[in-house]
N, C-alpha and C. Protein backbone atom coordinates (compact mmCIF):
# COMPACT_ATOMS: atom_id res chain seq x y z
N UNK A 1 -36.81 40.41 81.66
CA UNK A 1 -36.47 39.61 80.51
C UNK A 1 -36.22 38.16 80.96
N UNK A 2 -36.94 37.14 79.98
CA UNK A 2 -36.39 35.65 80.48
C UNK A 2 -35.15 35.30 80.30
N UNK A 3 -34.45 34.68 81.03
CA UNK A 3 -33.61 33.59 80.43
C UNK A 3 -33.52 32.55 79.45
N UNK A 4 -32.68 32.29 78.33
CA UNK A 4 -32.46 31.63 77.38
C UNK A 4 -32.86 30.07 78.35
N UNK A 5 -33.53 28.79 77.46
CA UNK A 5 -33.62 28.08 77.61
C UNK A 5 -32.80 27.01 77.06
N UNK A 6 -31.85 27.49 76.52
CA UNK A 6 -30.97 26.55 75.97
C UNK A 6 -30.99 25.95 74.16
N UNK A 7 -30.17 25.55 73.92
CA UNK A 7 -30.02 25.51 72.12
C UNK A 7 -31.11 24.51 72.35
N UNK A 8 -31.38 23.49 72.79
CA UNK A 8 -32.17 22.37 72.58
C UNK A 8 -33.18 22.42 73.00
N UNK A 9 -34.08 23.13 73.39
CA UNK A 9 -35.12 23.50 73.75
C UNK A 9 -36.68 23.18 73.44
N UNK A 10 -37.39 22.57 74.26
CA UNK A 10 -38.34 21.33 73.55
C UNK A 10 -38.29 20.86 71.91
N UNK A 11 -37.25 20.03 72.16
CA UNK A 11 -36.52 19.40 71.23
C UNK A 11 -36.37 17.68 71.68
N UNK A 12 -37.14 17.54 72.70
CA UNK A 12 -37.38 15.80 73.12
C UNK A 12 -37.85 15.11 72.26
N UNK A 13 -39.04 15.88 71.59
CA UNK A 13 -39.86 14.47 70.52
C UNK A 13 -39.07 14.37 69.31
N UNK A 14 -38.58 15.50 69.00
CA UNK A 14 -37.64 15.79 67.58
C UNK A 14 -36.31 14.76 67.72
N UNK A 15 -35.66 15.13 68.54
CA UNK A 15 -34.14 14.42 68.94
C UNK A 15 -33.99 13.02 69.58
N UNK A 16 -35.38 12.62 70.01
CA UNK A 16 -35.34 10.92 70.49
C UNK A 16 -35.24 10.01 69.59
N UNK A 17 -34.61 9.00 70.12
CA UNK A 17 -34.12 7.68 68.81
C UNK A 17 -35.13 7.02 69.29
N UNK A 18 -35.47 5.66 68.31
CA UNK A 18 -36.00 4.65 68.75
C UNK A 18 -34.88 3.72 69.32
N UNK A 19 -35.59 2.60 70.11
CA UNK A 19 -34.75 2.03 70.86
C UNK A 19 -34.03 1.08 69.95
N UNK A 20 -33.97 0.27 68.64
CA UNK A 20 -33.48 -0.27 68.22
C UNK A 20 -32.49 0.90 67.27
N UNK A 21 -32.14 1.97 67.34
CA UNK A 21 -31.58 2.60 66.34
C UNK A 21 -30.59 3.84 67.67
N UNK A 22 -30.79 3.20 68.76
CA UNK A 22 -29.89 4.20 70.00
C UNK A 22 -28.44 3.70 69.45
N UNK A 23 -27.43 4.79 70.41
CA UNK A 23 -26.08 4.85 70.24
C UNK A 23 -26.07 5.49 68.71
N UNK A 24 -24.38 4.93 68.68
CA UNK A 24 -23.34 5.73 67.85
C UNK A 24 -23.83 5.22 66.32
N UNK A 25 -23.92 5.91 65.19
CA UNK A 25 -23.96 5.27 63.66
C UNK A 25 -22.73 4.77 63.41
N UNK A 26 -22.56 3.95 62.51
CA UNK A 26 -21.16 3.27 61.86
C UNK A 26 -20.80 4.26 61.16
N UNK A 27 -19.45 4.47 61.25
CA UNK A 27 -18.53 5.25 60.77
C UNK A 27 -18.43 5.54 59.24
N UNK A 28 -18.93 4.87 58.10
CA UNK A 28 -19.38 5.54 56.98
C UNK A 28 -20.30 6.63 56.88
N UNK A 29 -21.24 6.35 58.11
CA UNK A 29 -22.13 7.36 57.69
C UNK A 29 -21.39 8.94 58.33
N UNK A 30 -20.59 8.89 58.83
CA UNK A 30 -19.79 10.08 59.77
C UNK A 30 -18.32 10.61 58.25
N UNK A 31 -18.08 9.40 57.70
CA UNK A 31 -17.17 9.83 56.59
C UNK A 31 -17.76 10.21 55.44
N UNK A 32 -18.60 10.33 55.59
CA UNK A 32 -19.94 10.57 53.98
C UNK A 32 -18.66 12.00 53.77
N UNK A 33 -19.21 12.35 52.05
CA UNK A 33 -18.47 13.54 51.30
C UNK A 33 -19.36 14.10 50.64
N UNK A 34 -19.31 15.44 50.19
CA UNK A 34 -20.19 16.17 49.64
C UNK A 34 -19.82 16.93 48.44
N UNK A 35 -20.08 17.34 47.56
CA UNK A 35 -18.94 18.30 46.75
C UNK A 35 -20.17 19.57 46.51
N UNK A 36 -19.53 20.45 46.29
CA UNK A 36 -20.43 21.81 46.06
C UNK A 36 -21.52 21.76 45.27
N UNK A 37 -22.67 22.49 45.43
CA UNK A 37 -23.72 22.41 44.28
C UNK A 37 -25.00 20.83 44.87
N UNK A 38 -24.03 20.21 45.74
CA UNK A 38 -25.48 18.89 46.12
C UNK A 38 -25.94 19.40 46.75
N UNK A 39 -27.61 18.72 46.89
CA UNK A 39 -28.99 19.21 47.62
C UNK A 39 -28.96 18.09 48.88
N UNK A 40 -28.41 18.67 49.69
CA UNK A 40 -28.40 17.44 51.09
C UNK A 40 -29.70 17.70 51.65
N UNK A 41 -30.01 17.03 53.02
CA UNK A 41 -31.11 16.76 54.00
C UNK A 41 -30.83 17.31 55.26
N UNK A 42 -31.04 18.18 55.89
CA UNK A 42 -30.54 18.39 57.13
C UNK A 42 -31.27 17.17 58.19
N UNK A 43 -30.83 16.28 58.69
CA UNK A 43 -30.90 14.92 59.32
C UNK A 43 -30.40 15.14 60.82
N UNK A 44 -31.08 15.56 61.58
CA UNK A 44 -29.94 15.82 62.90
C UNK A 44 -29.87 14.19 63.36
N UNK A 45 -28.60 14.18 63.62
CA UNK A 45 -28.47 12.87 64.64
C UNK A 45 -28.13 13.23 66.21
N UNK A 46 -28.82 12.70 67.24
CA UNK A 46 -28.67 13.50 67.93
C UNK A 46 -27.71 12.78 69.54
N UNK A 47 -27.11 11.80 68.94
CA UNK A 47 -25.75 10.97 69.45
C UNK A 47 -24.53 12.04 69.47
N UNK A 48 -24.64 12.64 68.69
CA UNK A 48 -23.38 13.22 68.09
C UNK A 48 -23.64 15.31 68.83
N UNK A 49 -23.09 15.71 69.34
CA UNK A 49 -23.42 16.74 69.26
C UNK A 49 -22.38 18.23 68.66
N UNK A 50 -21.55 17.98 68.46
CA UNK A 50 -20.62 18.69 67.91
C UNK A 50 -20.98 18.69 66.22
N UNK A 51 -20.66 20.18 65.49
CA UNK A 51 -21.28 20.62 64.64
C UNK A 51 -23.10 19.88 63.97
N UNK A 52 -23.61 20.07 65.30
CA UNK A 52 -25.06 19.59 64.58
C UNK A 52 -25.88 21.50 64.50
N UNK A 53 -26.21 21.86 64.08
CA UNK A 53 -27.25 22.79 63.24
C UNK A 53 -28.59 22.94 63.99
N UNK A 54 -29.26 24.06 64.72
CA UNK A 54 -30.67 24.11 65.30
C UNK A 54 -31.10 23.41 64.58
N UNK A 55 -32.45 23.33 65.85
CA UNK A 55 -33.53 22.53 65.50
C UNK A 55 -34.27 22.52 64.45
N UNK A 56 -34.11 24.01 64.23
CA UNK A 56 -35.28 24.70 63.19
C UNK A 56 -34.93 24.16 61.41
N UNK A 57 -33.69 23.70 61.41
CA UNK A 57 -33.53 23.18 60.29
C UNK A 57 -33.59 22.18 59.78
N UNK A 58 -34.20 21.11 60.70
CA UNK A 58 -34.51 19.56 61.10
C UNK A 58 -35.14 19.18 59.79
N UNK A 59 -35.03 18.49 58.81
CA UNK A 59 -35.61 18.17 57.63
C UNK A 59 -35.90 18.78 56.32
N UNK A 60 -35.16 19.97 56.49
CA UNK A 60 -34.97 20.79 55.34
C UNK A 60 -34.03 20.50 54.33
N UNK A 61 -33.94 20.73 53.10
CA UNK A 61 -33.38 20.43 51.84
C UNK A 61 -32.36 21.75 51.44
N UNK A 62 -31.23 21.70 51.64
CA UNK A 62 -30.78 22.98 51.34
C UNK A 62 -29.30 22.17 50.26
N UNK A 63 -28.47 23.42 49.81
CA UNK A 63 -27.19 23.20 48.30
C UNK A 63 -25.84 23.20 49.48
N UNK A 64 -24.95 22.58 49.26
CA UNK A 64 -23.67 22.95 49.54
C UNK A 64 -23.44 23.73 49.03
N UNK A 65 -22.81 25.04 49.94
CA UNK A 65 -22.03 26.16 49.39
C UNK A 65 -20.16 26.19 49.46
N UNK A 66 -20.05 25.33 50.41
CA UNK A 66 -18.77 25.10 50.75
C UNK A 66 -18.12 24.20 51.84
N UNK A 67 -17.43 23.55 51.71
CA UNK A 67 -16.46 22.64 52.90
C UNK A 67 -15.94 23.75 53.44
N UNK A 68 -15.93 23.78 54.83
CA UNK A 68 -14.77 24.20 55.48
C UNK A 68 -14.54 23.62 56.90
N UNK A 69 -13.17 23.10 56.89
CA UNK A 69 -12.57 22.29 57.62
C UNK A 69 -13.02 20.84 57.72
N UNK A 70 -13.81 19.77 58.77
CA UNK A 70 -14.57 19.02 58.79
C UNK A 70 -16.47 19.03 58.15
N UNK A 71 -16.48 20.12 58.31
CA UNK A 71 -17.96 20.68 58.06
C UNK A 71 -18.42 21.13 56.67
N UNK A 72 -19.50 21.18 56.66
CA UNK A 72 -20.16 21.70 55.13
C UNK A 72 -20.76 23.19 55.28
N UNK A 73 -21.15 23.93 54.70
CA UNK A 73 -21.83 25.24 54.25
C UNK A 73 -23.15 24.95 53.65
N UNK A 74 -23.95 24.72 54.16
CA UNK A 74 -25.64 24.38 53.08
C UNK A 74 -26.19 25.98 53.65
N UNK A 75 -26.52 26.26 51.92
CA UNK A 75 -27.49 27.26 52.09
C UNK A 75 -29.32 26.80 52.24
N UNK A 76 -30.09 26.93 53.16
CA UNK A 76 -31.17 26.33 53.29
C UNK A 76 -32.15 27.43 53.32
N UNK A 77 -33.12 27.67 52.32
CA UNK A 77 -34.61 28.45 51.89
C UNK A 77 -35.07 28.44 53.34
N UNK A 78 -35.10 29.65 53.64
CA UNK A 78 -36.30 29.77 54.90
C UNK A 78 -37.46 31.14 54.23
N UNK A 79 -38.83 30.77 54.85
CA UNK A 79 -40.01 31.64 54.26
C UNK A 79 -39.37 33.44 53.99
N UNK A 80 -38.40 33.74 54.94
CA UNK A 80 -38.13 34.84 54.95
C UNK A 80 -36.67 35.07 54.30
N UNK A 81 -35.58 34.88 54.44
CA UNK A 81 -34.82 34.79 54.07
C UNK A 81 -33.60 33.61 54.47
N UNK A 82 -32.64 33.47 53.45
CA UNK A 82 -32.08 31.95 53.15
C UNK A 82 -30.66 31.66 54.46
N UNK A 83 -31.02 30.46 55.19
CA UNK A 83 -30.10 30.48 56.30
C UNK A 83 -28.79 29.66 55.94
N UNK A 84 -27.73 29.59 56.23
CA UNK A 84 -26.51 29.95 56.32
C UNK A 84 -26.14 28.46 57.23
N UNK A 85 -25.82 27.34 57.16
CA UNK A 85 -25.58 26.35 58.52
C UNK A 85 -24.43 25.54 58.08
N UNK A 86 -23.90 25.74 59.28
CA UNK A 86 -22.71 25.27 59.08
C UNK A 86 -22.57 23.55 59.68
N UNK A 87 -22.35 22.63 59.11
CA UNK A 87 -22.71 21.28 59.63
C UNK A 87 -21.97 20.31 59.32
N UNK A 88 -22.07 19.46 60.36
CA UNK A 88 -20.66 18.03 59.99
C UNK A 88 -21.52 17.28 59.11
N UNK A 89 -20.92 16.06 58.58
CA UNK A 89 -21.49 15.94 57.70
C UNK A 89 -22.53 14.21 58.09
N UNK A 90 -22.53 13.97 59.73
CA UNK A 90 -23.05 13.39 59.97
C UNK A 90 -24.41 13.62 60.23
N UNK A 91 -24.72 15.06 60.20
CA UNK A 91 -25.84 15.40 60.40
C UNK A 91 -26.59 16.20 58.98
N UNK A 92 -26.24 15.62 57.38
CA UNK A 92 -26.68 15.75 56.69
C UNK A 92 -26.61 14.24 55.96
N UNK A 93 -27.44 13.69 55.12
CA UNK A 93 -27.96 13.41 53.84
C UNK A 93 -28.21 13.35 52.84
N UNK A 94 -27.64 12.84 51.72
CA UNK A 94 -27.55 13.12 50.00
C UNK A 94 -29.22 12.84 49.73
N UNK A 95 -29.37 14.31 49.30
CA UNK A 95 -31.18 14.47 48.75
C UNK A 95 -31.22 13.35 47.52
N UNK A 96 -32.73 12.45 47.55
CA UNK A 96 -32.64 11.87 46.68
C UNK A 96 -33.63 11.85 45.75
N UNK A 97 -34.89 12.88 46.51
CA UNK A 97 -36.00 13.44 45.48
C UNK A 97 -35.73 14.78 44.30
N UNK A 98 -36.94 14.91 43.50
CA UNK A 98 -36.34 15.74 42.36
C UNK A 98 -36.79 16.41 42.24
């Protein structure tokens, strides 16, 4: 059996910044709020690594199901069945398509 390669796992082209947009975001975007029922963006930022969400959910559109503690609950549509991610809220986005 192999060994796990790690959560981040050819995840270089996905998780690289451009060079004018490296380091930390300004602190609004880290205090953003959500209330139940919005359609966020899963947005990884990848400065930040505490409550960020696999890879696999990188640009997906999923509902708040719930705050808990610092973090959000988005339920996000996958082809098979609907995933469950638990995420700060620097690494989501207020959906703005319809």
């Amino acid at each position: 059996m192999t060994t796990s390669k790690g959560y981040r796992n050819r995840s270089r082209k996905l998780l690289a910044k451009t060079p004018r947009t490296r380091g930390v975001p300004p602190p609004a975007v880290m205090l953003r709020s959500f209330s139940v029922g919005d359609k966020v963006v899963v947005d990884l930022e990848p400065s930040i690594h505490k409550g960020m969400p696999h890879r696999r959910f990188q640009g997906r559109v999923g509902t708040v199901v719930e705050k808990r503690g610092r973090a959000y609950v988005v339920r996000v549509p996958m082809p098979k069945k609907d995933g469950l991610i638990t995420a700060r809220p620097i690494h989501l986005k207020p959906f703005a398509g319809g």
